[in-house]
N, C-alpha and C. Protein backbone atom coordinates (compact mmCIF):
# COMPACT_ATOMS: atom_id res chain seq x y z
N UNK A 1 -31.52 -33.81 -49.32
CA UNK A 1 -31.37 -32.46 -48.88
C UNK A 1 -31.35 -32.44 -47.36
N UNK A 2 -30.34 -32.01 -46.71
CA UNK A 2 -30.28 -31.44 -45.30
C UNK A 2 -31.19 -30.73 -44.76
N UNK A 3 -32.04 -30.97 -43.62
CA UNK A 3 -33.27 -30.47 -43.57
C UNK A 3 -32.55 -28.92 -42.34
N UNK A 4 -31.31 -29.24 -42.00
CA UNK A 4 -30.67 -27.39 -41.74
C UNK A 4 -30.30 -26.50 -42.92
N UNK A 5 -30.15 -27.26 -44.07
CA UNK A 5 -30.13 -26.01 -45.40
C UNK A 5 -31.67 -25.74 -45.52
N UNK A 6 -32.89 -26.37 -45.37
CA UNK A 6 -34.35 -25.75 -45.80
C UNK A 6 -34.55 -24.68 -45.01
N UNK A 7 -34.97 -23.45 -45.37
CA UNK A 7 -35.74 -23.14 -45.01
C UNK A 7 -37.04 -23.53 -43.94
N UNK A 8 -37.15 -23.03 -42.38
CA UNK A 8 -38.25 -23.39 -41.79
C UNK A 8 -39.45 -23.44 -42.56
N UNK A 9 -40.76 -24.61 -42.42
CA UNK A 9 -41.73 -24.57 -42.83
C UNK A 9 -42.38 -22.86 -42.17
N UNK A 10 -43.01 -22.39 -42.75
CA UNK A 10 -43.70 -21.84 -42.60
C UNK A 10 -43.00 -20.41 -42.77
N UNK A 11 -41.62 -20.14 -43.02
CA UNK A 11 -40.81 -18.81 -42.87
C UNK A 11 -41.21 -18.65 -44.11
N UNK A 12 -41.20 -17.16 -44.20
CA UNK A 12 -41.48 -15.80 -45.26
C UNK A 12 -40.39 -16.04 -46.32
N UNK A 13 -40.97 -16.00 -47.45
CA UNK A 13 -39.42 -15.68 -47.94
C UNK A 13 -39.84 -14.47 -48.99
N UNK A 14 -38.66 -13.69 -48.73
CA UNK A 14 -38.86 -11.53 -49.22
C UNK A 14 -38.33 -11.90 -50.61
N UNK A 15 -38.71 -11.42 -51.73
CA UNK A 15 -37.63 -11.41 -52.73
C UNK A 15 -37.78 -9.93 -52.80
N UNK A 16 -36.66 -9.24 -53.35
CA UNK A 16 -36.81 -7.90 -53.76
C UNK A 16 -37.31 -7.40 -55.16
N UNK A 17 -38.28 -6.47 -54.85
CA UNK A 17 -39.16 -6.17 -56.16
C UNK A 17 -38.01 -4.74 -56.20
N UNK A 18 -37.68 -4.51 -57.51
CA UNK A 18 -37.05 -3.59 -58.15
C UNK A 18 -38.30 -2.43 -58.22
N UNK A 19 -38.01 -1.41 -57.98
CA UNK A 19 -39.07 0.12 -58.03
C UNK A 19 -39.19 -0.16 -59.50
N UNK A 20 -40.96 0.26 -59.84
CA UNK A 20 -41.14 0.90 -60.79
C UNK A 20 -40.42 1.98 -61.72
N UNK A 21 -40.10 1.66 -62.54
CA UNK A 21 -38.98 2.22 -63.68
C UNK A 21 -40.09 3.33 -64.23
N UNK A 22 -39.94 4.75 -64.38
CA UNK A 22 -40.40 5.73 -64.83
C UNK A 22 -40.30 5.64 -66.34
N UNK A 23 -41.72 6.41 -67.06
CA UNK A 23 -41.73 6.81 -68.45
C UNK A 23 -40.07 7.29 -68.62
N UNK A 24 -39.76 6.17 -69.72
CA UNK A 24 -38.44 7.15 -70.55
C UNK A 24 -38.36 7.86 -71.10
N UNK A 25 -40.38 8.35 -72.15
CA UNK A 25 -39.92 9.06 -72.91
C UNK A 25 -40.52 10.66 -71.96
N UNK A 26 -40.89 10.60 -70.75
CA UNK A 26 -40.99 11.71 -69.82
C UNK A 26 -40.27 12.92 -70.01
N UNK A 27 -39.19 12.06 -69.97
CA UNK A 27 -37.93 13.87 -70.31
C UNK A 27 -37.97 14.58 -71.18
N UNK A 28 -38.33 14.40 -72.60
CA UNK A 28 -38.21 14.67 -73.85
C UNK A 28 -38.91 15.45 -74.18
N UNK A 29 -39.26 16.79 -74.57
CA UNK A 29 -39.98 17.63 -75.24
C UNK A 29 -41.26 16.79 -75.88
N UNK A 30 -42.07 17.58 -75.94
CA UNK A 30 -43.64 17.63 -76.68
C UNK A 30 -43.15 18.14 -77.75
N UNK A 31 -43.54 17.33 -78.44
CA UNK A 31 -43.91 18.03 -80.39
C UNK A 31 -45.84 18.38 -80.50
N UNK A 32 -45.85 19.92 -80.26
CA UNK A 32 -47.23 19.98 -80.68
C UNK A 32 -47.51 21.05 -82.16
N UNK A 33 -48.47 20.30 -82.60
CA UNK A 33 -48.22 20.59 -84.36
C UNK A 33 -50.20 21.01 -84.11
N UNK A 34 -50.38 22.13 -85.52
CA UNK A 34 -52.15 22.16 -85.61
C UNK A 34 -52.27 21.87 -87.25
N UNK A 35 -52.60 21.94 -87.87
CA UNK A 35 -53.22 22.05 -89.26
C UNK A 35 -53.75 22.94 -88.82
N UNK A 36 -53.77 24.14 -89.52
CA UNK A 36 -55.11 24.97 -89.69
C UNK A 36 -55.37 25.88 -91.18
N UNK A 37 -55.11 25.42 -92.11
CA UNK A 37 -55.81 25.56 -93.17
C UNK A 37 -55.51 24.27 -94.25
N UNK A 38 -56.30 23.87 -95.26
CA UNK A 38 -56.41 23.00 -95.87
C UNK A 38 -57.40 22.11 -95.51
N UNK A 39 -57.54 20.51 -96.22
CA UNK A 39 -58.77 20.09 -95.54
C UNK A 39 -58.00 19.37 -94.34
N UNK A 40 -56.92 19.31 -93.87
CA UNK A 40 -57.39 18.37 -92.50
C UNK A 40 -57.19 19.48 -91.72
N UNK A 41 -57.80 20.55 -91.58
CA UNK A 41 -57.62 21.84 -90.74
C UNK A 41 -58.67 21.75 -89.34
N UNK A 42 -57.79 21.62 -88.41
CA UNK A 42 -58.07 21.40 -86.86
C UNK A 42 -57.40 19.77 -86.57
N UNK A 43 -56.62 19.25 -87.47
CA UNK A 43 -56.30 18.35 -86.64
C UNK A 43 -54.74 18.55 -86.28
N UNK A 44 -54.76 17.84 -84.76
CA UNK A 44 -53.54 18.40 -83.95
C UNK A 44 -52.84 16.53 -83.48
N UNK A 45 -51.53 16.81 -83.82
CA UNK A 45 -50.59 16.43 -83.30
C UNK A 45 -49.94 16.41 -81.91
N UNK A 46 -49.72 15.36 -80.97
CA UNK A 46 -49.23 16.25 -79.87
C UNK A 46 -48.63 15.11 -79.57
N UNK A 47 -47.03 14.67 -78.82
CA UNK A 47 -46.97 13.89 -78.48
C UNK A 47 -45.45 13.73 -77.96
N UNK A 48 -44.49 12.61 -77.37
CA UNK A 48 -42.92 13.09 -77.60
C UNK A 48 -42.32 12.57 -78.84
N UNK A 49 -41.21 13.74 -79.06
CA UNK A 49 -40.44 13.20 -79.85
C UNK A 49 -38.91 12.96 -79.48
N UNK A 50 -38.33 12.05 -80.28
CA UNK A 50 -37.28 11.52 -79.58
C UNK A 50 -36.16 11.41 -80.92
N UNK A 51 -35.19 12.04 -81.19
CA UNK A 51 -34.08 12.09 -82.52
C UNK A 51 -32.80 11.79 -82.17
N UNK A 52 -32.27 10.91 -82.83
CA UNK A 52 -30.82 10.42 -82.78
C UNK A 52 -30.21 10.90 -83.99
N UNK A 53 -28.59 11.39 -83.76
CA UNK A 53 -28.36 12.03 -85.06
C UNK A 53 -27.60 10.71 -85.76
N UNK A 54 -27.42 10.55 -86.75
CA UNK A 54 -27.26 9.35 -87.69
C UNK A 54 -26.23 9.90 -88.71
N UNK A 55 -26.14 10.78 -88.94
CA UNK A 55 -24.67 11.67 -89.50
C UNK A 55 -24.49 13.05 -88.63
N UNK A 56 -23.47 14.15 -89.61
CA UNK A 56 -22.80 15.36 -89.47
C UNK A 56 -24.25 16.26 -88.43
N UNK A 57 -25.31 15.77 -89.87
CA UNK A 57 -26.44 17.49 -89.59
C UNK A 57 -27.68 16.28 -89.75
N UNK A 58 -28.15 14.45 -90.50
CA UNK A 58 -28.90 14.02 -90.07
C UNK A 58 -29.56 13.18 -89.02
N UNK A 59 -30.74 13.56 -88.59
CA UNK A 59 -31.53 13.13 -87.87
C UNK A 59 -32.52 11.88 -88.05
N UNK A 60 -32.72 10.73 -87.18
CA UNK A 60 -33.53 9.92 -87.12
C UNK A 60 -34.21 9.78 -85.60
N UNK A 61 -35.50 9.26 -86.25
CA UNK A 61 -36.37 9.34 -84.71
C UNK A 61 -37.88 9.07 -84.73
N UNK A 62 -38.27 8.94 -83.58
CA UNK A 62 -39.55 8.43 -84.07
C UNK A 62 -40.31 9.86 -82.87
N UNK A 63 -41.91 10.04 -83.24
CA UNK A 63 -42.87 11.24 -82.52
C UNK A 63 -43.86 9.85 -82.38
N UNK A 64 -43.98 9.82 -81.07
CA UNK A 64 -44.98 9.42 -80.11
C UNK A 64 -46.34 9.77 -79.12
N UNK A 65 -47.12 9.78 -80.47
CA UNK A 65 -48.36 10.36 -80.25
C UNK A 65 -49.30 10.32 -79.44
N UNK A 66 -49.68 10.73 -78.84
CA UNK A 66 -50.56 10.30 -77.10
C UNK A 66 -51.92 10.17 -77.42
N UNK A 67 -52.58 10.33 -78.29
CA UNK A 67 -53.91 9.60 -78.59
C UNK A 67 -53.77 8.91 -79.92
N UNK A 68 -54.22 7.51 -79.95
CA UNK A 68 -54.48 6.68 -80.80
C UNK A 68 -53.81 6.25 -81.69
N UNK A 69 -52.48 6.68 -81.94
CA UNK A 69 -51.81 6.08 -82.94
C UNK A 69 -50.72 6.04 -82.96
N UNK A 70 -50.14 4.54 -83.65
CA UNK A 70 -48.65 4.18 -83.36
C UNK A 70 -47.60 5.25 -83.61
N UNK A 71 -46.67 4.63 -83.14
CA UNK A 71 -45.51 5.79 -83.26
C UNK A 71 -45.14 5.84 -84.88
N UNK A 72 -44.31 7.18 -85.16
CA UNK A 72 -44.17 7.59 -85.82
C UNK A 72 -42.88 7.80 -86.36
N UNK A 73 -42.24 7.38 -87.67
CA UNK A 73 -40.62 7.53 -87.91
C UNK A 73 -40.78 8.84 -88.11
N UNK A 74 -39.57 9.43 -87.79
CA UNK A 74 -39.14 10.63 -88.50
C UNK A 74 -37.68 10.83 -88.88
N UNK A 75 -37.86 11.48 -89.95
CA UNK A 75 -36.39 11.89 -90.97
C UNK A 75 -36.31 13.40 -91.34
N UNK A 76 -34.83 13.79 -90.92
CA UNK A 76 -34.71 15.12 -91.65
C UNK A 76 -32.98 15.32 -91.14
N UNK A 77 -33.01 16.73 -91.44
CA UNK A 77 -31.79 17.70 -90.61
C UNK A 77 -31.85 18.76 -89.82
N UNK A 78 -31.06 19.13 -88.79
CA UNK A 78 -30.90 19.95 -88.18
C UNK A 78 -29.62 20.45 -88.05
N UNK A 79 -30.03 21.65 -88.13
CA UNK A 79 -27.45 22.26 -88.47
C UNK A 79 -28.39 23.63 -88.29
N UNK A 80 -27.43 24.48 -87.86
CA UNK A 80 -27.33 25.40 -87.67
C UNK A 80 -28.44 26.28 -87.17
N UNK A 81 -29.49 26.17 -86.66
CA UNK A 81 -30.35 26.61 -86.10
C UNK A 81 -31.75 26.37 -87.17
N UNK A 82 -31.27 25.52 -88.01
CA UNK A 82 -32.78 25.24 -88.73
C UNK A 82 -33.37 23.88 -88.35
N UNK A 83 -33.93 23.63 -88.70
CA UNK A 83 -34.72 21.76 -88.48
C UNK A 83 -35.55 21.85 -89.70
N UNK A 84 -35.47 20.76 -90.41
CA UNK A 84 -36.42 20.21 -91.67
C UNK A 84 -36.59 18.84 -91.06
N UNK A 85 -37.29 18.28 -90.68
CA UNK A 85 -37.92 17.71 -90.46
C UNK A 85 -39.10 16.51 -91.36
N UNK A 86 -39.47 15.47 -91.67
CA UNK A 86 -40.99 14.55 -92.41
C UNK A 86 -41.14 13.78 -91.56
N UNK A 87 -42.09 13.59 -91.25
CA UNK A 87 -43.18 12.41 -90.19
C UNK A 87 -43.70 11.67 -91.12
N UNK A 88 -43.07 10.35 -91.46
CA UNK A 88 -43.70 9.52 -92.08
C UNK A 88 -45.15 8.94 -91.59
N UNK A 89 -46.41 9.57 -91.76
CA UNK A 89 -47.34 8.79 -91.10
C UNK A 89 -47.54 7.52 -91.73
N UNK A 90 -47.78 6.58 -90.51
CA UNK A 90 -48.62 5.24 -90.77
C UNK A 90 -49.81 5.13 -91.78
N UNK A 91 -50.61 5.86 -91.69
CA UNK A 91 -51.68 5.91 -92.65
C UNK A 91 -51.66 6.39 -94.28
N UNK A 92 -50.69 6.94 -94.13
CA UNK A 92 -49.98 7.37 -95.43
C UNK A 92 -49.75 8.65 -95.61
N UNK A 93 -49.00 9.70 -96.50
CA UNK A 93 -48.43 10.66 -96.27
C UNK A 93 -48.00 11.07 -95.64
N UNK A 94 -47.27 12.10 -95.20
CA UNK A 94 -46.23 12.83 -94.39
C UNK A 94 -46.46 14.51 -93.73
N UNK A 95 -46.14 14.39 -92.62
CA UNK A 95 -46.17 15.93 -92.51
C UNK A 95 -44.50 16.59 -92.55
N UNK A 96 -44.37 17.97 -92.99
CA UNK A 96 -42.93 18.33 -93.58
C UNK A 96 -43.03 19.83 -92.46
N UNK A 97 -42.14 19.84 -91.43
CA UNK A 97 -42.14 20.44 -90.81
C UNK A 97 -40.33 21.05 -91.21
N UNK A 98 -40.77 22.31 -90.90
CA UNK A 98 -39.17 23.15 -90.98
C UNK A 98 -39.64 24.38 -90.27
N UNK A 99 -38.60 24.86 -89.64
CA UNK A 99 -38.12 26.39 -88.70
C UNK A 99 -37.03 26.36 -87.94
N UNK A 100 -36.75 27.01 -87.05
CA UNK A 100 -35.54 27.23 -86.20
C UNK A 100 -35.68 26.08 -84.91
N UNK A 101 -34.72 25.50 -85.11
CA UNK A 101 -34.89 24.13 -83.94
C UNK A 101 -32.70 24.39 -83.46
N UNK A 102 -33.43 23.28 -82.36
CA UNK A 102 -31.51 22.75 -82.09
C UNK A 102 -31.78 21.90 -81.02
N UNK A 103 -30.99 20.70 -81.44
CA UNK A 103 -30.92 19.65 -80.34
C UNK A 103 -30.60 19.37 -79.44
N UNK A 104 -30.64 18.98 -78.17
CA UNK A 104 -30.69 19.01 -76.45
C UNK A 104 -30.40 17.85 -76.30
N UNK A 105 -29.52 17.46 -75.34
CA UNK A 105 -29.32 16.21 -74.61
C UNK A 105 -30.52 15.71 -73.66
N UNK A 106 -30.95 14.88 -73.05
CA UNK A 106 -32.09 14.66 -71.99
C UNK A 106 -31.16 13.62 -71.28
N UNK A 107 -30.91 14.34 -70.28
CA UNK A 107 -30.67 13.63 -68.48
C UNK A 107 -31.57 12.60 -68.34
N UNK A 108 -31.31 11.16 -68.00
CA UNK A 108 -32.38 10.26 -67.28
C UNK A 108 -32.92 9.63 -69.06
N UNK A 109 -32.89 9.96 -70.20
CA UNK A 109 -33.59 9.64 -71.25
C UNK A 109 -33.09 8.47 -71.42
N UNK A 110 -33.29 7.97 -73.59
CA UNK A 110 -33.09 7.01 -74.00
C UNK A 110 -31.33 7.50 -74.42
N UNK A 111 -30.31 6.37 -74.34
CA UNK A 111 -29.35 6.68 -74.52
C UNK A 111 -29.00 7.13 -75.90
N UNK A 112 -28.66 8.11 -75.93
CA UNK A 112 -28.36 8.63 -77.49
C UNK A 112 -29.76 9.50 -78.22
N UNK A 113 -30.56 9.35 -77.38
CA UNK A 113 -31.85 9.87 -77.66
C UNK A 113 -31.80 11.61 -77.48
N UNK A 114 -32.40 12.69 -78.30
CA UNK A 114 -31.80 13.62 -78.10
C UNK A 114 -33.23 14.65 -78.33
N UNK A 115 -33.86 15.28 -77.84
CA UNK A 115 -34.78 16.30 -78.04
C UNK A 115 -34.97 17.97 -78.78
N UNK A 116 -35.55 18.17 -79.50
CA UNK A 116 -35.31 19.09 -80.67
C UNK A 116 -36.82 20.42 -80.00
N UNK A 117 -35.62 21.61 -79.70
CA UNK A 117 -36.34 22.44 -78.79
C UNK A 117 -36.26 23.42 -80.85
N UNK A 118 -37.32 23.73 -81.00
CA UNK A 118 -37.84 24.78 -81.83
C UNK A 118 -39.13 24.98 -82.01
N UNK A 119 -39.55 25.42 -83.21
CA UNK A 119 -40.73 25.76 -83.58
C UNK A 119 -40.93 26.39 -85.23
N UNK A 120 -42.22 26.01 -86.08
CA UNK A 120 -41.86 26.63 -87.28
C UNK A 120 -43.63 26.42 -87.88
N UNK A 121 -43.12 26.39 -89.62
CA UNK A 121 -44.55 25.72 -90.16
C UNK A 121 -44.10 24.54 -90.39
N UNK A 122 -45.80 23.88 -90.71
CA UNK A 122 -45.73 22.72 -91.23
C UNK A 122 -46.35 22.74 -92.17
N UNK A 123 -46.47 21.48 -93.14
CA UNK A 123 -47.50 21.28 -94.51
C UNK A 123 -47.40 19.80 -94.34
N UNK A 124 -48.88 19.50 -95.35
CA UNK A 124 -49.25 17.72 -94.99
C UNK A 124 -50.25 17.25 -94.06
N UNK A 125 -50.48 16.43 -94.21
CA UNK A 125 -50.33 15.13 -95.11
C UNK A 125 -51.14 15.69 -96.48
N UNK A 126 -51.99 16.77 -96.37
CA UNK A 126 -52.53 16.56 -97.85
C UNK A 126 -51.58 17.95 -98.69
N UNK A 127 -51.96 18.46 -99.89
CA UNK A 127 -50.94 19.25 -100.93
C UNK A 127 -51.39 20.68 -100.03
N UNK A 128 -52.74 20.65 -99.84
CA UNK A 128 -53.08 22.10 -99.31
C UNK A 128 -53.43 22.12 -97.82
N UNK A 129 -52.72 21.20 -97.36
CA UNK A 129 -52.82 21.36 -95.49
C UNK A 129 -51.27 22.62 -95.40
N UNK A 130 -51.47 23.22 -94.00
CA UNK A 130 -50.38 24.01 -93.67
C UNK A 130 -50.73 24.65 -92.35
N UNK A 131 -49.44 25.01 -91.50
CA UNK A 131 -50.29 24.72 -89.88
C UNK A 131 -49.10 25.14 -89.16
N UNK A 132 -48.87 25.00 -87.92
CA UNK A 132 -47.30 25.58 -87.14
C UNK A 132 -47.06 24.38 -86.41
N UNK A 133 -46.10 24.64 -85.73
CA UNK A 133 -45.51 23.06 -84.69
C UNK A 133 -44.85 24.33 -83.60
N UNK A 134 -44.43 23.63 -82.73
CA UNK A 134 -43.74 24.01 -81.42
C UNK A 134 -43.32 22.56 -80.75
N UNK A 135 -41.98 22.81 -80.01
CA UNK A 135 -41.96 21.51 -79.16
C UNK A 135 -41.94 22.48 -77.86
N UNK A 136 -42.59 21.88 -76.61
CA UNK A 136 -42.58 22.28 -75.33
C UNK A 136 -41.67 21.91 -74.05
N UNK A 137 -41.37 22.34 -73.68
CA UNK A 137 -40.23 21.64 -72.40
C UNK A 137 -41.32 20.51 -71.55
N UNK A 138 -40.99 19.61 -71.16
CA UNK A 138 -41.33 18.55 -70.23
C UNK A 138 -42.61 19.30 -68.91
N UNK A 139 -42.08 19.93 -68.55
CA UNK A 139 -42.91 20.83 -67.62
C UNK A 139 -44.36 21.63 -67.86
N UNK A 140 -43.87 22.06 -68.95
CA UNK A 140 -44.98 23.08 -69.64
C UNK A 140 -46.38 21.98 -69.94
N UNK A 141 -46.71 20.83 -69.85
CA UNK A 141 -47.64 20.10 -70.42
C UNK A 141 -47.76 18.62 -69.26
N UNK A 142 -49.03 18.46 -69.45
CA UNK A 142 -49.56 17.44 -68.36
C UNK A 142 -49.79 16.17 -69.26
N UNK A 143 -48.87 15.34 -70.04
CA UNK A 143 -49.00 14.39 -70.21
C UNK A 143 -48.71 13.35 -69.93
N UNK A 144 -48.97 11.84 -69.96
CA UNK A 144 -48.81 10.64 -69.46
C UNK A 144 -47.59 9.91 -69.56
């Protein structure tokens, strides 16, 4: 090796660190859901959700829950100003959400990833749980 191609002993050498890459799922609406009657009544859901449409009117996607537990598939449809919606939980059973929804593009998101602005009831995971949902705009909520 040519000791004019080395590098001086003792010179700096910079590599460039690429900026910290922001939460992707940041952009995306809050899915916040309550139970409030049945027995799991007071427990709340809150977290993003994120839906790709997979046909005409179905939806696939997973809700990403901000305390304690893995993410979540979800399956349903959305057409015409309704959303039906199931959250397959991990632990077993499902919550079955339906009301007036419609899907949004998100600027800066996951590509093809698409956010579902409505609100309605829910029922689940048990026969006599039943409760409301809302999703929130990005702004409206201080999460991580």
């Amino acid at each position: 090796m040519n000791a004019a191609a080395s590098p001086p002993l003792g010179a700096a050498v910079h590599a460039e660190v690429a900026p910290a890459r922001a939460n992707p799922l940041a952009a995306y609406r809050v899915f916040e859901a309550t139970i409030t009657r049945g027995p799991h009544a007071g427990t709340t859901f809150e977290g993003r959700l994120v839906l790709g449409v997979t046909g005409r009117i179905q939806v696939f996607g997973y809700f990403y829950p901000e305390q304690g537990m893995q993410r979540v598939a979800v399956v349903g449809t959305v057409f015409g100003g309704r959303a039906s919606l199931r959250f397959i939980l991990p632990e077993g059973g499902a919550l079955e959400v339906s009301g007036s929804g419609r899907l949004q593009s998100v600027p800066r998101g996951i590509p093809g990833g698409l956010s579902l602005v409505g609100f309605g009831n829910l029922s689940g995971p048990a026969r006599n749980d039943f409760g409301r949902w809302e999703t929130l705009a990005p702004s409206r909520v201080n999460l991580a």
